[in-house]
C-alpha atoms as a PDB file:
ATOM      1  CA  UNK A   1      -9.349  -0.602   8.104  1.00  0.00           C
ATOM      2  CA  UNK A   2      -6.225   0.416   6.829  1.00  0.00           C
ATOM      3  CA  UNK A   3      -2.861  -1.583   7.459  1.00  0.00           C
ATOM      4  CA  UNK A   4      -0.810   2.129   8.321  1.00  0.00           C
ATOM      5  CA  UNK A   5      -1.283   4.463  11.298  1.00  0.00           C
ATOM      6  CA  UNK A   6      -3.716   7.021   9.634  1.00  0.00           C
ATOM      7  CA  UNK A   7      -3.158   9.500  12.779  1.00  0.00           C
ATOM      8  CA  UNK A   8       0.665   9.390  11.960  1.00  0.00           C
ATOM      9  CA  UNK A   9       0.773   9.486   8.423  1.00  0.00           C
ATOM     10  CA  UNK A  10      -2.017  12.754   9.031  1.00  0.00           C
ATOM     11  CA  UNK A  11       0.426  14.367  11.009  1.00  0.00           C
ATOM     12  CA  UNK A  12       3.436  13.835   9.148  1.00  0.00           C
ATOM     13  CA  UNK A  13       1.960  15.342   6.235  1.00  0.00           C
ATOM     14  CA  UNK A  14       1.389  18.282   8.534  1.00  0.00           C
ATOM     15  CA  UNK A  15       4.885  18.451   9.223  1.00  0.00           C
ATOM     16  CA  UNK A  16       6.062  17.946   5.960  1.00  0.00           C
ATOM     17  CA  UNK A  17       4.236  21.189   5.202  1.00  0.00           C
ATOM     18  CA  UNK A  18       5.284  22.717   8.515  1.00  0.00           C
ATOM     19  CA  UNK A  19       9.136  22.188   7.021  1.00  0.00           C
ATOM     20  CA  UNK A  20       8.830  22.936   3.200  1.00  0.00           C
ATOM     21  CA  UNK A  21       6.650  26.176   4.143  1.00  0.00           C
ATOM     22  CA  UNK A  22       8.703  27.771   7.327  1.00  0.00           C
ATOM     23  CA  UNK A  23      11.395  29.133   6.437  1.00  0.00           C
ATOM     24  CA  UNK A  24      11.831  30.599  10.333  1.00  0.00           C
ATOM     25  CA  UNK A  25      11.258  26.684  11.902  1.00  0.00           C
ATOM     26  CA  UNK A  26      12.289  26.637  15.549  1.00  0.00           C
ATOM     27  CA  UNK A  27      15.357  23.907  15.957  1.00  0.00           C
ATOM     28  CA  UNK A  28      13.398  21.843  17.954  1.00  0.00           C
ATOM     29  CA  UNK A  29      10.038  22.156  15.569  1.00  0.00           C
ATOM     30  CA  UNK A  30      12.033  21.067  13.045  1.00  0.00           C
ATOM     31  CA  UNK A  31      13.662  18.276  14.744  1.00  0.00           C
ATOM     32  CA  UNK A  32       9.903  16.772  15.769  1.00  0.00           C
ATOM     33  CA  UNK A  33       8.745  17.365  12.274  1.00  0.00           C
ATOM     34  CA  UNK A  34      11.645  15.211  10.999  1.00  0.00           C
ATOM     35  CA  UNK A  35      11.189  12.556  13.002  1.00  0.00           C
ATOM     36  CA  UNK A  36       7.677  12.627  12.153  1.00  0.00           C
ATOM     37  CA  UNK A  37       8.080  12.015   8.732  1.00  0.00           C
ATOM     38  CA  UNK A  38      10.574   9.527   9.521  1.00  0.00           C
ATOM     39  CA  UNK A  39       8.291   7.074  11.722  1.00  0.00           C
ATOM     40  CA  UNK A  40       5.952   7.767   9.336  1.00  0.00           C
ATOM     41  CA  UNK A  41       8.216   6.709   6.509  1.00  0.00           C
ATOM     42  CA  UNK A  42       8.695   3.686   8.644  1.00  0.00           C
ATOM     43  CA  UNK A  43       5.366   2.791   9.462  1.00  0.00           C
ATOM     44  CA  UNK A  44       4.484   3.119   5.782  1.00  0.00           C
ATOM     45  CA  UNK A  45       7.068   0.748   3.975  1.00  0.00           C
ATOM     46  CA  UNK A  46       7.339  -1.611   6.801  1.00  0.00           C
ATOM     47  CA  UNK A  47       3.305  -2.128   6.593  1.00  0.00           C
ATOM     48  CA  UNK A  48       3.869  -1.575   2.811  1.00  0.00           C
ATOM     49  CA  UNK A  49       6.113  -4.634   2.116  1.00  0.00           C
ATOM     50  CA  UNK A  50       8.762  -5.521   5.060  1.00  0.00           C
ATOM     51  CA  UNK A  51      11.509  -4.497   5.887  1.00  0.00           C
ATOM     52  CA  UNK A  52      13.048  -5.619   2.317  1.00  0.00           C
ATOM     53  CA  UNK A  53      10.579  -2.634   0.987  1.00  0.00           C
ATOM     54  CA  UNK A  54      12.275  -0.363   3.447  1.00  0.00           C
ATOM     55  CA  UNK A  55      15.656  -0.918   2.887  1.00  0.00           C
ATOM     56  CA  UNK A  56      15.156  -1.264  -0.885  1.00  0.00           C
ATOM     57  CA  UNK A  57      13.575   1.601  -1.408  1.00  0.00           C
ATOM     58  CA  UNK A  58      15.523   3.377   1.019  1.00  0.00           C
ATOM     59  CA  UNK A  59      18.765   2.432  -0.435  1.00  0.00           C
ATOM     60  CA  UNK A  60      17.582   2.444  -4.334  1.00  0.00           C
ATOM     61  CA  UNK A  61      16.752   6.209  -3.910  1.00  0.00           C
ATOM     62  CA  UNK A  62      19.689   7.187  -2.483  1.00  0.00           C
ATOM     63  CA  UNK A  63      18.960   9.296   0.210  1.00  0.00           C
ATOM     64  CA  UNK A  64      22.353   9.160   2.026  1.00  0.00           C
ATOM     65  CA  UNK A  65      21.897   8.752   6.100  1.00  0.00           C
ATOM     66  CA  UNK A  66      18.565   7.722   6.331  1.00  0.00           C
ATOM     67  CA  UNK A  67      19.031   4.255   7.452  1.00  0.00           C
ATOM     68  CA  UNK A  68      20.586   5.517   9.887  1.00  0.00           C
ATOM     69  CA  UNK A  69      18.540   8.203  10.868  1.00  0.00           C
ATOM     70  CA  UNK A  70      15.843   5.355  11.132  1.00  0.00           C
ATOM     71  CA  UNK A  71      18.025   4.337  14.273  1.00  0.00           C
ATOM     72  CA  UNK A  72      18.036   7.365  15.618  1.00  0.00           C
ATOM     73  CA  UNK A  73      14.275   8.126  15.457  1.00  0.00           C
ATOM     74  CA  UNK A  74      13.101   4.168  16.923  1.00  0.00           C
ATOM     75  CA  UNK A  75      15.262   5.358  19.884  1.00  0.00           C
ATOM     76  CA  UNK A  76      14.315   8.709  20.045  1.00  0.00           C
ATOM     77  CA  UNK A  77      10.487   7.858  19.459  1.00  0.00           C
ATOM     78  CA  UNK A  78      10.896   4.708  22.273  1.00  0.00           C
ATOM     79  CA  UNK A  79      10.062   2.144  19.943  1.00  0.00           C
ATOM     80  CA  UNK A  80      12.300  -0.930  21.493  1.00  0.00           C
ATOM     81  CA  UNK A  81      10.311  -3.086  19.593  1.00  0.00           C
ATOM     82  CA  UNK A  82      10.351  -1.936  16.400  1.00  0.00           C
ATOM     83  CA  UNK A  83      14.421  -1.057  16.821  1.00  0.00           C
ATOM     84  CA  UNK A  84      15.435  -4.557  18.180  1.00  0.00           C
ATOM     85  CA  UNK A  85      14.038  -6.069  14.446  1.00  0.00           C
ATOM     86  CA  UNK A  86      15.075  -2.997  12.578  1.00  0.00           C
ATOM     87  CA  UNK A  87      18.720  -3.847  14.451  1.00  0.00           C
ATOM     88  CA  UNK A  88      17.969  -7.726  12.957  1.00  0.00           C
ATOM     89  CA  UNK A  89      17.571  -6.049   9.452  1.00  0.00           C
ATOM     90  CA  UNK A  90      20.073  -4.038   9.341  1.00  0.00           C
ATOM     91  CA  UNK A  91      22.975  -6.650  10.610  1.00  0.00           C
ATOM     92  CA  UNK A  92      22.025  -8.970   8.114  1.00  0.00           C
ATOM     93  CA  UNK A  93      21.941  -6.490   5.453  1.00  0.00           C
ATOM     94  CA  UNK A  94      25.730  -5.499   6.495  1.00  0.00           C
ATOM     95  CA  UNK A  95      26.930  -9.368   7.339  1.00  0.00           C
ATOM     96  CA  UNK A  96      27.079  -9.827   3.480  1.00  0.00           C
ATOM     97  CA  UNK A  97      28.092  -6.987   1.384  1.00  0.00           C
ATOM     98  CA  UNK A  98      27.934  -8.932  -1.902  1.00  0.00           C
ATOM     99  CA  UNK A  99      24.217 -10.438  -1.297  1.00  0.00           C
ATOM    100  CA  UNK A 100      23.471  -7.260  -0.017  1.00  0.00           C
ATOM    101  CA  UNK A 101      24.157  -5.269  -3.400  1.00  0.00           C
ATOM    102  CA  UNK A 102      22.626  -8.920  -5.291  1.00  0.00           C
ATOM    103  CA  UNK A 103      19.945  -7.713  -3.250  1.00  0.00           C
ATOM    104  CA  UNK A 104      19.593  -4.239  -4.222  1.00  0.00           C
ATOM    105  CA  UNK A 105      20.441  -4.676  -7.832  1.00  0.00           C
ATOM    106  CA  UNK A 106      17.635  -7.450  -8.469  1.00  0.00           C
ATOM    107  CA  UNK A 107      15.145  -7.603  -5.458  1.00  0.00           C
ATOM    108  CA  UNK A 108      13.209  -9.884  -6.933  1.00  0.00           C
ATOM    109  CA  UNK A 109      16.119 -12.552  -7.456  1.00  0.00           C
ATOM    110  CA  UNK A 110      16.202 -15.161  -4.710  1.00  0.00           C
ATOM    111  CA  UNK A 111      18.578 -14.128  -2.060  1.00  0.00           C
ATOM    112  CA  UNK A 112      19.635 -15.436   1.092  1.00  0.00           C
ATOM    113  CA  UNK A 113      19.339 -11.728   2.829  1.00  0.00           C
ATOM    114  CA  UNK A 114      15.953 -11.161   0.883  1.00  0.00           C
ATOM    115  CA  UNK A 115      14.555 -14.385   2.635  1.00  0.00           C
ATOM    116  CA  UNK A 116      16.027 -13.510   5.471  1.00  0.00           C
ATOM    117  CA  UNK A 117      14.761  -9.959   5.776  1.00  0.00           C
ATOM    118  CA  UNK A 118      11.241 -11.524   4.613  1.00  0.00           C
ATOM    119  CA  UNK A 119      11.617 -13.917   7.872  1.00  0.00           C
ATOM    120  CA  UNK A 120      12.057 -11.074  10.357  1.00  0.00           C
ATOM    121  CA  UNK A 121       9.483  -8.558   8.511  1.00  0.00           C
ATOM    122  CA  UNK A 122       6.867 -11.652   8.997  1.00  0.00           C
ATOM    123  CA  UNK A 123       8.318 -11.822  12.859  1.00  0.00           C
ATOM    124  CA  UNK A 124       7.550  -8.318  13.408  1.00  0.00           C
ATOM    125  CA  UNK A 125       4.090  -7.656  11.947  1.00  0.00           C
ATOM    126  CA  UNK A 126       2.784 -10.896  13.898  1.00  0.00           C
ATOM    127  CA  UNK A 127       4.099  -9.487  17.052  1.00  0.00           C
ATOM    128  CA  UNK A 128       2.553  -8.705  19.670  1.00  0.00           C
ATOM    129  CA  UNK A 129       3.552  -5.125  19.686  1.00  0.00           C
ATOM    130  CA  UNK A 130       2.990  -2.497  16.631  1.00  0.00           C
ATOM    131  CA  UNK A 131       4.804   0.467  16.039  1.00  0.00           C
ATOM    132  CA  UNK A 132       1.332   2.385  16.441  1.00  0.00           C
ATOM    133  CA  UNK A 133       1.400   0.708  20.022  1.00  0.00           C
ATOM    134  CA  UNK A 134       4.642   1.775  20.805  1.00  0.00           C
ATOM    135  CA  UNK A 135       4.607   5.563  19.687  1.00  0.00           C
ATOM    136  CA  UNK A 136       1.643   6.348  21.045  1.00  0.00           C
ATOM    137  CA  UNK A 137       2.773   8.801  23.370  1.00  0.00           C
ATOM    138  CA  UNK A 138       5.290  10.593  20.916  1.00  0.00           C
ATOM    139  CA  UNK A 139       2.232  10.854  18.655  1.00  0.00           C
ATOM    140  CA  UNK A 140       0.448  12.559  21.320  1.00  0.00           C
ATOM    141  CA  UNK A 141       2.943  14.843  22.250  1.00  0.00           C
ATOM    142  CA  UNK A 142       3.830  15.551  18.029  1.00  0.00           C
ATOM    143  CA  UNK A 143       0.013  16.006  17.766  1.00  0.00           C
ATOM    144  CA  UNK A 144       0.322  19.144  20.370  1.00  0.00           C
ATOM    145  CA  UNK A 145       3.646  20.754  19.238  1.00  0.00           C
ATOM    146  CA  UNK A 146       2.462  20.857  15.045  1.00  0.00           C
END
């Protein structure tokens, strides 16, 4: 059994497609198709490695705003769960500016923020609640609209 939601990461590949081949995308297509990809995103690197994997590989590719769209989609996709230790993640990452870029320039140094994030990623995927759990109805009303 895989460790990633194979029905999301399915359909986000479907809107991935949707987006790079429609050049007449609806607004609101377009806006479910991104924040497909996005949970999707999530789901994979959080399963993947944490979210240190996230963040690193978020931040070391430098795609401006995502972080932060990550926010946006959790709310938007009613994942409280999920957002309250992505919230955890984030504020730790921006309590220490100068561990966070230790961080970012040599991941696999010891850091207080890397053990930290390790700490909260090992919180989350023991919970109680996964992110499959909690977007369960967004997937169901993505899986209609793509």
């Amino acid at each position: 059994m895989s460790v990633y939601n194979n029905r999301l990461q399915t359909l986000a590949q479907r809107a991935r497609q949707l987006m790079a081949d429609t050049e007449d995308l609806d607004e609101s297509t377009w806006d479910l198709a991104h924040l497909t990809v996005l949970a999707a995103r999530f789901d994979y690197e959080v399963n993947n490695g944490g979210f240190e994997q996230l963040i690193l590989n978020i931040s070391n590719q430098g795609e401006d705003g995502v972080l932060e769209q990550l926010d946006d989609m959790l709310r938007t996709v009613n994942a409280p769960v999920a957002l309250s230790f992505y919230i955890r993640a984030a504020t730790r990452c921006a309590e220490n500016l100068d561990d966070y870029r230790d961080f970012l320039t040599n991941p696999t140094a010891p850091t207080e923020l890397g053990r930290d994030l390790i700490v909260v990623s090992i919180e989350y995927l023991n919970g109680d609640i996964s992110f499959a759990d909690e977007i369960t109805e967004f997937l169901d009303y993505a899986q209609t609209q793509l």
